[in-house]
Protein backbone atom coordinates (compact mmCIF):
# COMPACT_ATOMS: atom_id res chain seq x y z
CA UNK A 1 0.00 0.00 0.00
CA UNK A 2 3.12 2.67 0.96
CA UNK A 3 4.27 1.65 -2.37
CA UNK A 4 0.93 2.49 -4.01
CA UNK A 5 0.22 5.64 -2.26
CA UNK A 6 4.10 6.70 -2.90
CA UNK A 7 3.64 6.16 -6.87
CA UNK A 8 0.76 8.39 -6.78
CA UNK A 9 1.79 10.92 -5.40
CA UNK A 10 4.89 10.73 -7.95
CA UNK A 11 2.71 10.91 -10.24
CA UNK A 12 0.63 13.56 -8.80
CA UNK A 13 3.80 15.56 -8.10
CA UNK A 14 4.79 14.81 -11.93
CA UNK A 15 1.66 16.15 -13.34
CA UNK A 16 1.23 19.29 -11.18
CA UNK A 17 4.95 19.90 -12.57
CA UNK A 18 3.58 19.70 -16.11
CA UNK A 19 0.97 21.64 -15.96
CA UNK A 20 3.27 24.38 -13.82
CA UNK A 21 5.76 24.14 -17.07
CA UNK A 22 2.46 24.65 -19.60
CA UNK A 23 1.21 27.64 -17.77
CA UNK A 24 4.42 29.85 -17.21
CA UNK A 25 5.00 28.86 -20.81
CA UNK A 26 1.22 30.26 -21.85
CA UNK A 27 2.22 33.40 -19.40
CA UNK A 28 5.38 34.52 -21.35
CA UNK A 29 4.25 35.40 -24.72
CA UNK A 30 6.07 34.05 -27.03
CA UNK A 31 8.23 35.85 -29.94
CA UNK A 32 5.81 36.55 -32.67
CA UNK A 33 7.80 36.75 -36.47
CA UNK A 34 7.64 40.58 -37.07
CA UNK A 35 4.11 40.63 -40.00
CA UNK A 36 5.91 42.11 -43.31
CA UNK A 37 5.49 45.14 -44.22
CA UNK A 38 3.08 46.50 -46.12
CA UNK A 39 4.55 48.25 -49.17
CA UNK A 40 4.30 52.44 -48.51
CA UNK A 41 4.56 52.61 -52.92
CA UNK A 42 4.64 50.91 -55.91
CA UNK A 43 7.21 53.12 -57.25
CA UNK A 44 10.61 53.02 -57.55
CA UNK A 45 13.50 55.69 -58.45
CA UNK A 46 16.91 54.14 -58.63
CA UNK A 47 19.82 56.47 -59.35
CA UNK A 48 23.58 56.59 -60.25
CA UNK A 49 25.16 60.06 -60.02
CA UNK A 50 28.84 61.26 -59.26
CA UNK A 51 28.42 64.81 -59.79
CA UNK A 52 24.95 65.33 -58.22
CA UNK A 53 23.04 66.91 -60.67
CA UNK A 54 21.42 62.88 -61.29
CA UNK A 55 20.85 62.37 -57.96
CA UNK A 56 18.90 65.79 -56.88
CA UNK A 57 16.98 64.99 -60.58
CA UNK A 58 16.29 61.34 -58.75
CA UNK A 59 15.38 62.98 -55.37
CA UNK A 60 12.97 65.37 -57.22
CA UNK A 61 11.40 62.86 -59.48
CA UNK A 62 10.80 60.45 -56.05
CA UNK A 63 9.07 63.38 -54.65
CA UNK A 64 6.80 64.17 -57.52
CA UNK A 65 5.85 60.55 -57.54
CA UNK A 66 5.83 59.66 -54.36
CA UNK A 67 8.35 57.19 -54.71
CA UNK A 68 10.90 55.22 -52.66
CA UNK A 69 14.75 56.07 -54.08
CA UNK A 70 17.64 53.88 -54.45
CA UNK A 71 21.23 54.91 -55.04
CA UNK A 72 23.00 52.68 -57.13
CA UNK A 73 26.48 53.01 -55.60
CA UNK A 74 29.11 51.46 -57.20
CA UNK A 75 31.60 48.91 -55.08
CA UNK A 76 34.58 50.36 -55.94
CA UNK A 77 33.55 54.42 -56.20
CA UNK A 78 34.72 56.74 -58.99
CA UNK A 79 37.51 59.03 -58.32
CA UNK A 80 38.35 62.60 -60.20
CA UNK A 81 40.30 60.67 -62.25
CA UNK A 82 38.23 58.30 -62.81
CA UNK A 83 35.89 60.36 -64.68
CA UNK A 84 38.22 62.32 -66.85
CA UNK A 85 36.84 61.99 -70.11
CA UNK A 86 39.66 63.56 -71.93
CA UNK A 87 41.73 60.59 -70.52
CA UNK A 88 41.75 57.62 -72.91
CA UNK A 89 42.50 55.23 -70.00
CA UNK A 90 40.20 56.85 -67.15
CA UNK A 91 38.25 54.15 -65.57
CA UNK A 92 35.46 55.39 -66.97
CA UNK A 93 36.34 56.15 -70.79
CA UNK A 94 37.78 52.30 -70.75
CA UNK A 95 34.41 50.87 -69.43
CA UNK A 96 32.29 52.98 -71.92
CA UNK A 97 34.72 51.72 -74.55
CA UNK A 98 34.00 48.24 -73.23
CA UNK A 99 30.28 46.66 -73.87
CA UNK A 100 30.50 44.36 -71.68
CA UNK A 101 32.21 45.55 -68.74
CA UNK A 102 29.62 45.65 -65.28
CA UNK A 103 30.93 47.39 -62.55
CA UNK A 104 29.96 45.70 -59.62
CA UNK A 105 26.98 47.71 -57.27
CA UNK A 106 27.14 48.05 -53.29
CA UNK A 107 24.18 46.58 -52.62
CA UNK A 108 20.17 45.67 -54.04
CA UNK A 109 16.88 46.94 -53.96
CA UNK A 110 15.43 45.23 -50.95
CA UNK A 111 11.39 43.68 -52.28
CA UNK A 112 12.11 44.76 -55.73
CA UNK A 113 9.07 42.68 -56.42
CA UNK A 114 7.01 44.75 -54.87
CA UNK A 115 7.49 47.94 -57.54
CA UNK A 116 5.33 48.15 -60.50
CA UNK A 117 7.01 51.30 -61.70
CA UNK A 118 10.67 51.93 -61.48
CA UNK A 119 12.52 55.34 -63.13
CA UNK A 120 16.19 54.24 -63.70
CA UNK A 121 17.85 57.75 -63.27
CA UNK A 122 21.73 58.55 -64.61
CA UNK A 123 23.86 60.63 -66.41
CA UNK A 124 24.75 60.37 -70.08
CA UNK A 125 28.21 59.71 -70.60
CA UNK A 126 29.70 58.94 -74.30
CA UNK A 127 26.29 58.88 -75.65
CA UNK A 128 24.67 56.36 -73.38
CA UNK A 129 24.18 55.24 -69.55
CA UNK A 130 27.21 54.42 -67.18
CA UNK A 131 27.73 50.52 -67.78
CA UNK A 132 26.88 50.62 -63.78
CA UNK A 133 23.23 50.79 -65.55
CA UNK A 134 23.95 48.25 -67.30
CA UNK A 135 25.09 45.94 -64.32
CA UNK A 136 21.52 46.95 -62.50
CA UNK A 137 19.45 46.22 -64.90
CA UNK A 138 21.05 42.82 -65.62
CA UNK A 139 20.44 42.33 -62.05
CA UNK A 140 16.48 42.00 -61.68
CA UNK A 141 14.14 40.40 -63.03
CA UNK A 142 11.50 43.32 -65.31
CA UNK A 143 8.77 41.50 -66.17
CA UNK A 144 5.40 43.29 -65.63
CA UNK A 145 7.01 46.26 -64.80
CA UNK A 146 6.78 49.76 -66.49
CA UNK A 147 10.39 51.46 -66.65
CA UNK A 148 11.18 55.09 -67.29
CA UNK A 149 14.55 55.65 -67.71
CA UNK A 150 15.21 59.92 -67.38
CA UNK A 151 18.86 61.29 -67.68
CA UNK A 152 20.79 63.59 -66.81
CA UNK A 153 23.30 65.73 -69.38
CA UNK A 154 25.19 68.99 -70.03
CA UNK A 155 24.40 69.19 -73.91
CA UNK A 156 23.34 65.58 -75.26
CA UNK A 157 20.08 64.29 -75.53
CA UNK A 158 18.94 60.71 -73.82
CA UNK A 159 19.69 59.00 -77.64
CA UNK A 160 19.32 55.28 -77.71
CA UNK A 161 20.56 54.76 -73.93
CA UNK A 162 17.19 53.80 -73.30
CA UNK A 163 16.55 51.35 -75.42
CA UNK A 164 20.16 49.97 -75.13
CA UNK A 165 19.12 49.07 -71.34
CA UNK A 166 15.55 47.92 -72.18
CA UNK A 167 17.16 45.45 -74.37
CA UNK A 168 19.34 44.46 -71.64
CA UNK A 169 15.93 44.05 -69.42
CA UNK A 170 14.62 41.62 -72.43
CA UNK A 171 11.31 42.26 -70.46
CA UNK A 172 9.01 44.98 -68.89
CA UNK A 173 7.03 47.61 -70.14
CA UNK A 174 9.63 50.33 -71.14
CA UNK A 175 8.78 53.64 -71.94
CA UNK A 176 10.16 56.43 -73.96
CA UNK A 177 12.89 58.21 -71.92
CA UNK A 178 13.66 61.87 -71.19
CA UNK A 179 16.85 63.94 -70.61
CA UNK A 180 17.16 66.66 -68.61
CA UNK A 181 19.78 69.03 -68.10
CA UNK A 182 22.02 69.93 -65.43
CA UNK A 183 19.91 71.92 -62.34
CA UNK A 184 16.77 70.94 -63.53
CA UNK A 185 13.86 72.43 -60.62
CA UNK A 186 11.31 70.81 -59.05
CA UNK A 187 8.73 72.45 -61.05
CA UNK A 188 10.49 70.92 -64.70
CA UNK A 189 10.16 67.40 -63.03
CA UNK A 190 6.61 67.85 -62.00
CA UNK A 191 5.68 69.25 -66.13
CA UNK A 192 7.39 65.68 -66.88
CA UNK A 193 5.54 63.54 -64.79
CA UNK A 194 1.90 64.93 -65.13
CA UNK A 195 2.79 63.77 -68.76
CA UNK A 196 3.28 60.49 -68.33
């Protein structure tokens, strides 16, 4: 009979532990996975500048739009030299000589799915976009999306840089491009996009 009574109250002992563990673990919530966000746009402005002028065209545009921006920064950034166009062997008159270089980009557009629209802003150089451009738009995937690509230049026009990238892309809904020149205001940008 002690052996009886002794097993259960073990028992009892063992089960009153249990349900001890089960409550203090109901009490402390546990960590819930953060819901995603919601997306605040469907619109994207990505940008490559080095002198500026792209990227306060790219900060107007996002405005206007009420988009989210993205700098396209390059992983190894361009010096003075670099840019010397008069210099057959600057970094950047050798990779605008060169289809096929890419310069590799610090970074990606986090949920890129989520954009519908994305403006692809840069600056003309030798006729066409940086071949950073090039390495972006290589990068995603543009199906049902509409692009825009708008430029930046001191006397050239956009040309065929546009359609140079949206054949890159392969896919997407790309649209006819617009440069703009150097300083461009707020107002300029807002003419643009109530056309589109």
């Amino acid at each position: 009979m002690r052996k009886l009574l002794m097993t259960l109250m073990l028992a009892l002992v063992m089960v009153l532990t249990a349900c001890g563990n089960e409550a203090a673990k109901s009490e402390t919530p546990a960590a819930e996975a953060e819901p995603a966000k919601a997306p605040t746009t469907t619109t994207l402005v990505a940008y490559f500048s080095c002198s500026g002028h792209t990227k306060a065209l790219a900060e107007n545009a996002a405005q206007v739009l009420n988009a989210d921006l993205f700098e396209i920064k390059p992983a190894q950034p361009y010096t003075a030299e670099d840019l010397d166009w008069h210099n057959e062997q600057s970094r950047s008159t050798l990779e605008m000589n060169d289809d096929s270089a890419r310069p590799a980009i610090d970074g990606t557009v986090a949920n890129f799915e989520q954009y519908k629209t994305v403006v692809i802003a840069y600056p003309i150089w030798w006729h066409q976009a940086p071949r950073i451009i090039d390495t972006f738009v290589e990068q995603y995937d543009w199906n049902g999306k509409t692009v825009i690509p708008i430029c930046t230049s001191g006397g050239s026009d956009i040309g065929t840089s546009g359609s140079y990238i949206a054949n890159l892309a392969k896919v997407g809904n790309w649209k006819n491009g617009k440069c703009f020149f150097a300083n461009t205001s707020l107002d300029e940008v807002k003419a643009w996009a109530s056309d589109l």
